[in-house]
PDB file of N, CA and C in Angstrom:
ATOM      1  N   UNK A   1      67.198 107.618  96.653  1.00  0.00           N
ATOM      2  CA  UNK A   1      68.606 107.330  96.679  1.00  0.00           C
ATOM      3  C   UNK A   1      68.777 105.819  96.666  1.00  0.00           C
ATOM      4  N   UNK A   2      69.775 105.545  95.841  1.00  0.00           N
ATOM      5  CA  UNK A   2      69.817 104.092  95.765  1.00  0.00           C
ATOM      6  C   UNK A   2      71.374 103.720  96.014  1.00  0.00           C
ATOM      7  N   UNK A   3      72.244 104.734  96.065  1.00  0.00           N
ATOM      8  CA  UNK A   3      73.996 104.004  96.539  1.00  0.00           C
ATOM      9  C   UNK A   3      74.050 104.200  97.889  1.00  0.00           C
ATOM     10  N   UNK A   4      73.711 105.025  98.243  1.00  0.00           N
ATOM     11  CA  UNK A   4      74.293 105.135  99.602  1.00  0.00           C
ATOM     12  C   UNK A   4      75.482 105.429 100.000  1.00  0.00           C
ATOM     13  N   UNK A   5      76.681 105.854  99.282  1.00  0.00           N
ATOM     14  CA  UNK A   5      77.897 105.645  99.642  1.00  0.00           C
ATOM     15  C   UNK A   5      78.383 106.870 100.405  1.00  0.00           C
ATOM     16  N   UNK A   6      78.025 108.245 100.467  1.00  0.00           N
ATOM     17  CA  UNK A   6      77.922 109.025 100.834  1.00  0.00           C
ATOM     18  C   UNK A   6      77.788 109.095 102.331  1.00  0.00           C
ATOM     19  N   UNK A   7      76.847 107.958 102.728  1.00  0.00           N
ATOM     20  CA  UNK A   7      76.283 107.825 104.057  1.00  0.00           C
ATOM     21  C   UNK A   7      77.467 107.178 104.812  1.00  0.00           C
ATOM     22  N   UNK A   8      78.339 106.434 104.179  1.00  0.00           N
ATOM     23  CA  UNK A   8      79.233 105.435 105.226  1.00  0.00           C
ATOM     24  C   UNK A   8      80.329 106.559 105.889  1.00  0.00           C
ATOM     25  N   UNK A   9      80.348 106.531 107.209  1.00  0.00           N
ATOM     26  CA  UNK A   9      82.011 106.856 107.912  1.00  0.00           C
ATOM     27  C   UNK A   9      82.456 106.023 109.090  1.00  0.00           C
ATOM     28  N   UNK A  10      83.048 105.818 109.741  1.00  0.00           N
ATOM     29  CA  UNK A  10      83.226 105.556 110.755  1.00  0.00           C
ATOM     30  C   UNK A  10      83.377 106.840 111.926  1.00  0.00           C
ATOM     31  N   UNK A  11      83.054 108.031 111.532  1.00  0.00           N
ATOM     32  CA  UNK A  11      83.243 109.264 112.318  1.00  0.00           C
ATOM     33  C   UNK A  11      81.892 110.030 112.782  1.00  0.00           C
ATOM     34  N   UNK A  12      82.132 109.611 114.149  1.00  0.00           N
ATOM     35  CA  UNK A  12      80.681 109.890 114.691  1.00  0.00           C
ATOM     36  C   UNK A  12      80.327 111.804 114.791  1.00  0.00           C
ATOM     37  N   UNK A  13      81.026 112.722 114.107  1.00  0.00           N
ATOM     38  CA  UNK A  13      81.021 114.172 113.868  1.00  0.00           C
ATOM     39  C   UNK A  13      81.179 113.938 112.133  1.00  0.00           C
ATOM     40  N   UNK A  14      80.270 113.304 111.636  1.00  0.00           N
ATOM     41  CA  UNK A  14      80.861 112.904 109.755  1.00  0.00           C
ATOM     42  C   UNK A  14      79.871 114.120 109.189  1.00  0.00           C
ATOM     43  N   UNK A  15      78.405 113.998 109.425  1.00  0.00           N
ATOM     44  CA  UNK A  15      77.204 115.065 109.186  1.00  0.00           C
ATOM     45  C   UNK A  15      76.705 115.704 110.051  1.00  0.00           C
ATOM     46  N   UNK A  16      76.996 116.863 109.732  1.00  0.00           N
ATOM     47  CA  UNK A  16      76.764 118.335 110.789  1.00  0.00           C
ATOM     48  C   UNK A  16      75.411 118.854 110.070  1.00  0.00           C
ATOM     49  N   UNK A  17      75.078 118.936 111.061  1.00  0.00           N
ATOM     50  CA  UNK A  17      73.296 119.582 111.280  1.00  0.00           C
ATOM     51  C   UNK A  17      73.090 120.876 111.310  1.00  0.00           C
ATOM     52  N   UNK A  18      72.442 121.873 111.206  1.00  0.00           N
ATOM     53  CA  UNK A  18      72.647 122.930 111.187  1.00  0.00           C
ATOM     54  C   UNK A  18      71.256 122.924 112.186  1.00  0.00           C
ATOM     55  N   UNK A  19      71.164 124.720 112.291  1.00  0.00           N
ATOM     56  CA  UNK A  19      69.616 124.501 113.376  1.00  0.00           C
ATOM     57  C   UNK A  19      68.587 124.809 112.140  1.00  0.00           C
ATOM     58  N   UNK A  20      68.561 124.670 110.892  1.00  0.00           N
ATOM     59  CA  UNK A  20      67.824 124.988 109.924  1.00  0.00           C
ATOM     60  C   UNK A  20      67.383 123.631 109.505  1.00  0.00           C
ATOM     61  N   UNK A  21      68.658 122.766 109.757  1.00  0.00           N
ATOM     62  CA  UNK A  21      68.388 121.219 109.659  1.00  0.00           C
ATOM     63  C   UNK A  21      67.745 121.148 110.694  1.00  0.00           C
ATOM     64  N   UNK A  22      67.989 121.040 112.365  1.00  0.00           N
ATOM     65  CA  UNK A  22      67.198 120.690 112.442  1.00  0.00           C
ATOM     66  C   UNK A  22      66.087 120.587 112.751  1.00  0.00           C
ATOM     67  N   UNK A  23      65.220 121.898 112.548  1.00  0.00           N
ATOM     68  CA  UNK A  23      63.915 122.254 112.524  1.00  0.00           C
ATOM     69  C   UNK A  23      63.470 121.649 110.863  1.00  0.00           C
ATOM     70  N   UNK A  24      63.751 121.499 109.979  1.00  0.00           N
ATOM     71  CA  UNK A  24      63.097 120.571 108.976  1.00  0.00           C
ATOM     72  C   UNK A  24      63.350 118.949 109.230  1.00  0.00           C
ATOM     73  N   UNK A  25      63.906 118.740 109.859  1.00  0.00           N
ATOM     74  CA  UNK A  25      64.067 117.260 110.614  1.00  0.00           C
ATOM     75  C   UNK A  25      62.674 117.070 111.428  1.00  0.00           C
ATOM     76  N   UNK A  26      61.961 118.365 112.175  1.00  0.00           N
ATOM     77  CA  UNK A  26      61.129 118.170 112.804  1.00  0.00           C
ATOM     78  C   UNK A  26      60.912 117.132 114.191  1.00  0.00           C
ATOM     79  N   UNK A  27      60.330 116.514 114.500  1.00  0.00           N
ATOM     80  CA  UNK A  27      59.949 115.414 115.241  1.00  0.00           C
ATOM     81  C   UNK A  27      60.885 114.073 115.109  1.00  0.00           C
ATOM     82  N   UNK A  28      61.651 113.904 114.059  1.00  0.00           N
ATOM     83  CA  UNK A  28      62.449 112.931 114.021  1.00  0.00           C
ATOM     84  C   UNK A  28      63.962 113.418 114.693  1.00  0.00           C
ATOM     85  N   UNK A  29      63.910 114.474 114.459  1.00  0.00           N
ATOM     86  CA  UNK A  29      65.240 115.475 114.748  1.00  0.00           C
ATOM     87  C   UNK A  29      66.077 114.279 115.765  1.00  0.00           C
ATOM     88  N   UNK A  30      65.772 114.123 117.096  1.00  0.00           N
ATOM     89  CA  UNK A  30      66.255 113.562 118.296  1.00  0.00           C
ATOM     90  C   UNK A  30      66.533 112.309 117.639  1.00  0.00           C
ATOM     91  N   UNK A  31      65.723 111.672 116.983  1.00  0.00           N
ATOM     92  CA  UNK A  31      65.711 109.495 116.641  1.00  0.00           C
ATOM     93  C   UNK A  31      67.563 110.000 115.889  1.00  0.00           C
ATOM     94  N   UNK A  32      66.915 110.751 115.456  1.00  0.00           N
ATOM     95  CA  UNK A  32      68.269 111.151 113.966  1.00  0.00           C
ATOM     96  C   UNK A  32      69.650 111.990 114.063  1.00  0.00           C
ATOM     97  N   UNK A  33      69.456 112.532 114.887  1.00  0.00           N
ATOM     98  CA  UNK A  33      70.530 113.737 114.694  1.00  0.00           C
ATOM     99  C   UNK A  33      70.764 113.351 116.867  1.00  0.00           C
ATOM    100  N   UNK A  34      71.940 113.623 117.014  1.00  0.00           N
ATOM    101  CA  UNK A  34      72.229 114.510 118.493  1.00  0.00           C
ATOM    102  C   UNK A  34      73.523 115.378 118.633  1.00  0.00           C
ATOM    103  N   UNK A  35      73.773 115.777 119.523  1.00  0.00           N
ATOM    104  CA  UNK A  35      74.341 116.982 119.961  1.00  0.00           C
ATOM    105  C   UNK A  35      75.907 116.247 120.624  1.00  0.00           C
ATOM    106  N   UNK A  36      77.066 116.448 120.216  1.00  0.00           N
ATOM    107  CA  UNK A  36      78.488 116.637 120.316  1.00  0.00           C
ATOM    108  C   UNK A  36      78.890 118.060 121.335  1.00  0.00           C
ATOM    109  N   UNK A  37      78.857 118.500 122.273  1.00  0.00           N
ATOM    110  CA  UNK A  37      79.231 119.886 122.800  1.00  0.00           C
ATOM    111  C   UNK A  37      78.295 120.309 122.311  1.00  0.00           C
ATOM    112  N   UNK A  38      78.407 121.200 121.999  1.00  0.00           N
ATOM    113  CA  UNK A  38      76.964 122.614 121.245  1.00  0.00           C
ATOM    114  C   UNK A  38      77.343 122.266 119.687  1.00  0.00           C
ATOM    115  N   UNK A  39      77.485 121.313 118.703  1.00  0.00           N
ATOM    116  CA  UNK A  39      77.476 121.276 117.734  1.00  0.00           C
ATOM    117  C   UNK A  39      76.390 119.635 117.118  1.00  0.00           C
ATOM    118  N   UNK A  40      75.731 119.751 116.733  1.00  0.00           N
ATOM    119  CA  UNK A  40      74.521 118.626 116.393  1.00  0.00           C
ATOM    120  C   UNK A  40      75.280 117.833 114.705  1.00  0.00           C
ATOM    121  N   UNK A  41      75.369 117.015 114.528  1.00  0.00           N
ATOM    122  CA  UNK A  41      75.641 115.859 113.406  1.00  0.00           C
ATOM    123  C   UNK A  41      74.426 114.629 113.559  1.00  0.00           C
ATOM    124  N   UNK A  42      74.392 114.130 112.739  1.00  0.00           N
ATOM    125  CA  UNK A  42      73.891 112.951 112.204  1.00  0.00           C
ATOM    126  C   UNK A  42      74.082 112.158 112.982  1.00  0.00           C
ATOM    127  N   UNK A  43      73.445 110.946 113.880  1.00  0.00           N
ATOM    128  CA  UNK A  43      73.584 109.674 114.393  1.00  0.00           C
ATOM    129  C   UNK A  43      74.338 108.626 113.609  1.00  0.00           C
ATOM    130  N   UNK A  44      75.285 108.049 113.588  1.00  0.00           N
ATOM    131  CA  UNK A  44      75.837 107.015 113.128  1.00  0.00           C
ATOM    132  C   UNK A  44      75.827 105.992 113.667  1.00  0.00           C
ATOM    133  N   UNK A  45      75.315 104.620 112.573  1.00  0.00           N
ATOM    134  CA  UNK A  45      75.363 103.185 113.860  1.00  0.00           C
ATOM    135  C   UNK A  45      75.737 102.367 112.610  1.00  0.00           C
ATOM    136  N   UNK A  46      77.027 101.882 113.060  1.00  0.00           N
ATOM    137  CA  UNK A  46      77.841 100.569 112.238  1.00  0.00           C
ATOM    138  C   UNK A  46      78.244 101.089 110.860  1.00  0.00           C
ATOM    139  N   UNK A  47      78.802 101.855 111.066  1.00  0.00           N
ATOM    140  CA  UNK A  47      79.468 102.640 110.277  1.00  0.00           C
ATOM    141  C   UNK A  47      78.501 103.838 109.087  1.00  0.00           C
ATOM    142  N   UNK A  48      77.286 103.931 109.018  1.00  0.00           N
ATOM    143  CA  UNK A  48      76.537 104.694 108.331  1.00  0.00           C
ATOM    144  C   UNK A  48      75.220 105.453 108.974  1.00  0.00           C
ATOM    145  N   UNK A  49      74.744 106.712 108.351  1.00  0.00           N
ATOM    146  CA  UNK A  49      74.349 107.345 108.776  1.00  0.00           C
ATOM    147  C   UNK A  49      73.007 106.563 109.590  1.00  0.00           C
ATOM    148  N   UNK A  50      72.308 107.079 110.586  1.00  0.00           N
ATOM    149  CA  UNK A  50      71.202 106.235 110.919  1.00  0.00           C
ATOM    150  C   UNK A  50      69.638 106.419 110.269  1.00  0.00           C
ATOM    151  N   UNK A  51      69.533 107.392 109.835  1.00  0.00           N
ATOM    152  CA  UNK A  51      68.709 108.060 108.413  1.00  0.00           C
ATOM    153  C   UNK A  51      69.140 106.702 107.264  1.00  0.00           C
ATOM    154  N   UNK A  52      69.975 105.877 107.363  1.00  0.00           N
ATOM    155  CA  UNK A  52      70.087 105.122 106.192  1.00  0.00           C
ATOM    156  C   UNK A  52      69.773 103.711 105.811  1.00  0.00           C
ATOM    157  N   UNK A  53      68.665 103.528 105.302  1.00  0.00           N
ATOM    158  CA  UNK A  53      68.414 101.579 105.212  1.00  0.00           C
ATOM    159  C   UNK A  53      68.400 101.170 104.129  1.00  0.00           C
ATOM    160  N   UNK A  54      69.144 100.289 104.588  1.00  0.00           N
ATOM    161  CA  UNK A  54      70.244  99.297 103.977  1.00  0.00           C
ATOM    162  C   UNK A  54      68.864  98.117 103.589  1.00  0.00           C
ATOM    163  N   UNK A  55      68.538  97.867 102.406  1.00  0.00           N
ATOM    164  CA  UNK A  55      67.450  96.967 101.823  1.00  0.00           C
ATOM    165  C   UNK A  55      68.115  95.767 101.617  1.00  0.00           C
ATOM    166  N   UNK A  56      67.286  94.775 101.604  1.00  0.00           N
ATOM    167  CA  UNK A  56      67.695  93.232 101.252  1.00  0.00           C
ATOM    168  C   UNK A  56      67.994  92.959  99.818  1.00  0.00           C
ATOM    169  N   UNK A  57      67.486  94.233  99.118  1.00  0.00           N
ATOM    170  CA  UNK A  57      67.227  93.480  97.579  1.00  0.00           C
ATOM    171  C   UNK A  57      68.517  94.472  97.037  1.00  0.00           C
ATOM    172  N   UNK A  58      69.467  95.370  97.637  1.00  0.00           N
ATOM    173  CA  UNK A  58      70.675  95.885  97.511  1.00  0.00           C
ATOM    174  C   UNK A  58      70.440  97.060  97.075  1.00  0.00           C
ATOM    175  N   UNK A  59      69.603  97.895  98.035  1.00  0.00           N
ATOM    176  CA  UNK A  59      69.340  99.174  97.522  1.00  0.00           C
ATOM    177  C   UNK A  59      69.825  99.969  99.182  1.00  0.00           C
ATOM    178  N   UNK A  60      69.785 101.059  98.664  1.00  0.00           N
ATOM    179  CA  UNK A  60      70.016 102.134 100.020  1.00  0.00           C
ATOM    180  C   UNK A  60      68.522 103.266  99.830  1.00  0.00           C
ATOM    181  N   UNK A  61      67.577 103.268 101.220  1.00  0.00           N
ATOM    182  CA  UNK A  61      67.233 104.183 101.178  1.00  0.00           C
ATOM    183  C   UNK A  61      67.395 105.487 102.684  1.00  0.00           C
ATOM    184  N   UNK A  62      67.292 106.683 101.953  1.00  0.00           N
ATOM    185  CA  UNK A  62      67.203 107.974 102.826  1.00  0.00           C
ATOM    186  C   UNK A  62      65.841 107.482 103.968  1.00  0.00           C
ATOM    187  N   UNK A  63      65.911 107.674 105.069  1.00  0.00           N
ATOM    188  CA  UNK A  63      64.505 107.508 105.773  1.00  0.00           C
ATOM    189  C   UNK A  63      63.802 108.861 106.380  1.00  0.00           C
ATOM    190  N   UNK A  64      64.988 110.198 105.770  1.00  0.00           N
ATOM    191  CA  UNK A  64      64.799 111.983 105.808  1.00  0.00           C
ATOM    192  C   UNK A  64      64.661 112.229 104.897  1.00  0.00           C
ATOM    193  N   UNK A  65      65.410 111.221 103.682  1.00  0.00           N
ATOM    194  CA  UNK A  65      65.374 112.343 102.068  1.00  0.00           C
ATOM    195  C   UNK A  65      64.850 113.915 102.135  1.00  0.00           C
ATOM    196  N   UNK A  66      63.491 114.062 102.379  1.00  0.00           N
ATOM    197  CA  UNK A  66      62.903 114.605 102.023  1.00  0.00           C
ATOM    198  C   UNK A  66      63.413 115.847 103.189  1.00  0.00           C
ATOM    199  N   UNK A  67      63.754 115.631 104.328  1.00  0.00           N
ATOM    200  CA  UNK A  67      64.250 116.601 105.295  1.00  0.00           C
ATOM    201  C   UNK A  67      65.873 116.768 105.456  1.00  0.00           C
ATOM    202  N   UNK A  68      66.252 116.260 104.627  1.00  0.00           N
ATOM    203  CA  UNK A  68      68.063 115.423 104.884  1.00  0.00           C
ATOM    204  C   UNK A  68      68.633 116.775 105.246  1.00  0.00           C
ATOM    205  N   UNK A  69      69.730 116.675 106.119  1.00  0.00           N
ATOM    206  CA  UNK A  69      70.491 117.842 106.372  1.00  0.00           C
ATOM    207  C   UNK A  69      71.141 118.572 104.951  1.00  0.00           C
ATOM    208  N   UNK A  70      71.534 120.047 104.817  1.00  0.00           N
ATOM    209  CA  UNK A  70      72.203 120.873 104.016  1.00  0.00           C
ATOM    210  C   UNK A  70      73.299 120.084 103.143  1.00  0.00           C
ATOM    211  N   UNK A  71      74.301 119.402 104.056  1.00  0.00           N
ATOM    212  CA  UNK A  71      75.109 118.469 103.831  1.00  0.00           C
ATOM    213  C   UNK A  71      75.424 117.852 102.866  1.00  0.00           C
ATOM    214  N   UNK A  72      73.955 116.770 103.241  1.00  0.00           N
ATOM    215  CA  UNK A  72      73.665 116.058 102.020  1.00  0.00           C
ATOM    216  C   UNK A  72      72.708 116.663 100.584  1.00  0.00           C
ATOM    217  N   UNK A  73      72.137 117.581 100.955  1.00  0.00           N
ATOM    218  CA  UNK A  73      71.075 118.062  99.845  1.00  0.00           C
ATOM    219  C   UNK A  73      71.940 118.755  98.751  1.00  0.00           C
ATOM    220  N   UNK A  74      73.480 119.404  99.327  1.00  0.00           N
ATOM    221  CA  UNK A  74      74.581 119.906  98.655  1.00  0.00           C
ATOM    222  C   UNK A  74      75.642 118.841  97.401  1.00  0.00           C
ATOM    223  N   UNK A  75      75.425 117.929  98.099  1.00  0.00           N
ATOM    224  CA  UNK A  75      76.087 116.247  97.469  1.00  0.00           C
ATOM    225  C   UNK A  75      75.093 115.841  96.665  1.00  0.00           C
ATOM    226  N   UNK A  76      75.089 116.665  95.240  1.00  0.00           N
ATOM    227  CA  UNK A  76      74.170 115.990  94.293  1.00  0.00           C
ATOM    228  C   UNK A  76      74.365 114.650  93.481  1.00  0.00           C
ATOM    229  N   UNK A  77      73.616 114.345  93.483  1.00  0.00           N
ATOM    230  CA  UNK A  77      73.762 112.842  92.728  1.00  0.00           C
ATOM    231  C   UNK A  77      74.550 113.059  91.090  1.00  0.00           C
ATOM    232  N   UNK A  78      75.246 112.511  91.365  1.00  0.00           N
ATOM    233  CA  UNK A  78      76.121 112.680  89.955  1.00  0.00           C
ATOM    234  C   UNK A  78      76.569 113.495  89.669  1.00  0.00           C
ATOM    235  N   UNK A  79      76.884 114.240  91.258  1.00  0.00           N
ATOM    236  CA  UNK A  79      77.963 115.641  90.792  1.00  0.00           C
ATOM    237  C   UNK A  79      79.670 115.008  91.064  1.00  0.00           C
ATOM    238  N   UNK A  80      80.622 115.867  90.484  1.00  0.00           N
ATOM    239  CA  UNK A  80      81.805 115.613  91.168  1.00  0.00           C
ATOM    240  C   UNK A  80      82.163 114.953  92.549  1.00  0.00           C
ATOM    241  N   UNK A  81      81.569 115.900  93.385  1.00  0.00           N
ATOM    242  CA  UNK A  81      81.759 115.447  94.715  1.00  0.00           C
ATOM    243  C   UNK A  81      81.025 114.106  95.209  1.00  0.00           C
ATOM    244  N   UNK A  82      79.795 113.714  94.434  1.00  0.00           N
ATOM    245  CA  UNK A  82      79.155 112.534  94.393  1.00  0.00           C
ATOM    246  C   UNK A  82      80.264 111.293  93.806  1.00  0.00           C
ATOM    247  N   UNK A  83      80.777 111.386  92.504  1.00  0.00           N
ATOM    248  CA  UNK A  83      81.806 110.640  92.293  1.00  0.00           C
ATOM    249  C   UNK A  83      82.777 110.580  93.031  1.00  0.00           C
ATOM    250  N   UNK A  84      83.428 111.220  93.768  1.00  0.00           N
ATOM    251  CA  UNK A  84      84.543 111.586  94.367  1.00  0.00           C
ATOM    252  C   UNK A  84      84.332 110.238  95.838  1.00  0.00           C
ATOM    253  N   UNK A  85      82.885 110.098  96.233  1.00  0.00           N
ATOM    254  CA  UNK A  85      82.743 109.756  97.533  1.00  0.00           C
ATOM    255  C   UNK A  85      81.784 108.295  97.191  1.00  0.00           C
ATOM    256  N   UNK A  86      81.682 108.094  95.481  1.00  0.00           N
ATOM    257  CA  UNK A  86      81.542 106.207  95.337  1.00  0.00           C
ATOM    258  C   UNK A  86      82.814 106.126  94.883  1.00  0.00           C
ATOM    259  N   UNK A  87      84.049 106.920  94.377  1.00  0.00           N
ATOM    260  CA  UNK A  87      85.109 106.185  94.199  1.00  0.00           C
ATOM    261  C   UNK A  87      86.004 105.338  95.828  1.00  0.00           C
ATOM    262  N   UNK A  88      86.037 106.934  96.753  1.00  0.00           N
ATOM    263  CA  UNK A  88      86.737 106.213  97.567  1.00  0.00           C
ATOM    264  C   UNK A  88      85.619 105.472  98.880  1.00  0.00           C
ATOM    265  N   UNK A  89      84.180 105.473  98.281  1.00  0.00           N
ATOM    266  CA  UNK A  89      83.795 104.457  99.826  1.00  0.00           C
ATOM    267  C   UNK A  89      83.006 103.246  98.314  1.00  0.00           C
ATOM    268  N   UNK A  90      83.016 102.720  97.668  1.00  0.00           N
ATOM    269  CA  UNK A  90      82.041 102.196  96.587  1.00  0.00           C
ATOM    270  C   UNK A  90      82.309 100.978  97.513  1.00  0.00           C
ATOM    271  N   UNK A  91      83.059 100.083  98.142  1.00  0.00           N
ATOM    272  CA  UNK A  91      82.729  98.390  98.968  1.00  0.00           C
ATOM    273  C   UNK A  91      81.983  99.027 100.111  1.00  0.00           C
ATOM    274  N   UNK A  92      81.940 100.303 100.563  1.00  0.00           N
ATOM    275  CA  UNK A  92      81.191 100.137 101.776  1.00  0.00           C
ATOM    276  C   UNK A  92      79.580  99.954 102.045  1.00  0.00           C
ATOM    277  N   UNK A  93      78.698 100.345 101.094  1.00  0.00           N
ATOM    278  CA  UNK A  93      77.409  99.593 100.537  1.00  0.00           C
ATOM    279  C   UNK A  93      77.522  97.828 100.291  1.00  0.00           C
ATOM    280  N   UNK A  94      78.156  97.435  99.737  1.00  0.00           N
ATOM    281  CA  UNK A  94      78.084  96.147  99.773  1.00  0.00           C
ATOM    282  C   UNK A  94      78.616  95.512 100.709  1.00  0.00           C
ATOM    283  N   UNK A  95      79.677  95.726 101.785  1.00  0.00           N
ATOM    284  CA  UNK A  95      79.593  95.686 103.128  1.00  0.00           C
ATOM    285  C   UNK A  95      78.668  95.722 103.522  1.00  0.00           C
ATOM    286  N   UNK A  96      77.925  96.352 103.940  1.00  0.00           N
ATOM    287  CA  UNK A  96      76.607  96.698 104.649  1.00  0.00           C
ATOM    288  C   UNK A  96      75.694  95.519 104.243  1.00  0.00           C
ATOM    289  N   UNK A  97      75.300  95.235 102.642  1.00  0.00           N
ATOM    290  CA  UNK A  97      74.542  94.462 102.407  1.00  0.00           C
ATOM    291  C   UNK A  97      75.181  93.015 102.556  1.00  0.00           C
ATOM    292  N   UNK A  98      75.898  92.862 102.507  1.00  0.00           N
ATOM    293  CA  UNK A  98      76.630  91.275 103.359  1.00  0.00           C
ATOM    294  C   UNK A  98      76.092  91.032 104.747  1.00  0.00           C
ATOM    295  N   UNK A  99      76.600  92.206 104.949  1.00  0.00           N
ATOM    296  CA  UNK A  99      76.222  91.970 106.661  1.00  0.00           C
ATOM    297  C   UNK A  99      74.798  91.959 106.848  1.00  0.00           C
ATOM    298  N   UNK A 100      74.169  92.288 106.614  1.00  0.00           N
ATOM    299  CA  UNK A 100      72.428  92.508 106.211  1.00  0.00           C
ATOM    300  C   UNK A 100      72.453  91.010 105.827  1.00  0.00           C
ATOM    301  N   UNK A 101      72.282  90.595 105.338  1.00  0.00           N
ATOM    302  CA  UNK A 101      72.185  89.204 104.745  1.00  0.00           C
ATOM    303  C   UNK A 101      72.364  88.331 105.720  1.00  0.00           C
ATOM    304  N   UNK A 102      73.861  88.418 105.850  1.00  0.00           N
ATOM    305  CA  UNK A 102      74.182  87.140 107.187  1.00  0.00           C
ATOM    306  C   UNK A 102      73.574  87.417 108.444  1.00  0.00           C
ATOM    307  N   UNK A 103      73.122  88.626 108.775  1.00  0.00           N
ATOM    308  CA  UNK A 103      72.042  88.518 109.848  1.00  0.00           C
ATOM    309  C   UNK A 103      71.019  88.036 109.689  1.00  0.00           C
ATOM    310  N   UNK A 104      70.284  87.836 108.502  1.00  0.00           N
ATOM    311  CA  UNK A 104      69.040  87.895 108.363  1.00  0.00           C
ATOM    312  C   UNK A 104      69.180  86.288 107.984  1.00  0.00           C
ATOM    313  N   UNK A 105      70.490  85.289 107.939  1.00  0.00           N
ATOM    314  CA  UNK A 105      70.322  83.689 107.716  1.00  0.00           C
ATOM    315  C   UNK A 105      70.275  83.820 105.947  1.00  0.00           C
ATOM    316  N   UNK A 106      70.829  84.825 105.543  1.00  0.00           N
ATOM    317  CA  UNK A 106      70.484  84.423 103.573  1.00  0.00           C
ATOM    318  C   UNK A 106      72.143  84.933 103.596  1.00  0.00           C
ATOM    319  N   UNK A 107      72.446  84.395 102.558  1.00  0.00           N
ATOM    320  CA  UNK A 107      73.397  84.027 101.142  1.00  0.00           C
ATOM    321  C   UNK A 107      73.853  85.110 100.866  1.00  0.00           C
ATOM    322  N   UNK A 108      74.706  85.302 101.220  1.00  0.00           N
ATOM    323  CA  UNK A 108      75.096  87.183  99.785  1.00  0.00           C
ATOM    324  C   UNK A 108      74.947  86.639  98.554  1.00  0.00           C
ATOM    325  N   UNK A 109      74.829  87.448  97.405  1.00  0.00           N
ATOM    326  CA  UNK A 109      74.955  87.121  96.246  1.00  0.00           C
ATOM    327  C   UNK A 109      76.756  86.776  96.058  1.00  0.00           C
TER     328      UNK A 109
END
């Protein structure tokens, strides 16, 4: 995955986990996912999922891909609903990578 845009909310109930998720989450399950009442979502920190890193060179990668909740495995890349969610979040990746930058003492482009 390379946009990321999918990943941004400010809503800490944004990705719901299932218990199918998260037994293929495995051992990361807890770093990644916790529990709301009896309902489990995705960890969010600074507005995007915590499964999500934000690269210097302006890429987004999955750090579950390969285990990612239902959620996301449903949100195909270049489906409708994929367009639907870089039209209305597409600055919030480059947000991210600004801020990435000015922490790190470099330049945005």
């Amino acid at each position: 995955m390379h946009c990321g845009a999918c990943c941004f909310s400010q809503a800490v109930e944004y990705v719901a986990v299932t218990g199918d998720d998260w037994a293929r989450l495995g051992e990361r399950a807890d770093a990644v996912a916790h529990f709301i009442g009896n309902k489990a979502f995705m960890r969010m920190d600074d507005g995007h999922c915590v499964a999500l890193r934000v690269m210097p060179e302006g890429t987004f990668l999955c750090d579950v891909y390969e285990e990612r909740p239902s959620t996301c495995r449903d949100l195909a890349e270049g489906s409708r609903e994929c367009e639907g969610e870089r039209a209305t979040k597409a600055e919030r990746p480059a947000q991210a990578l600004v801020a990435l930058r000015r922490s790190r003492g470099r330049a945005a482009p």
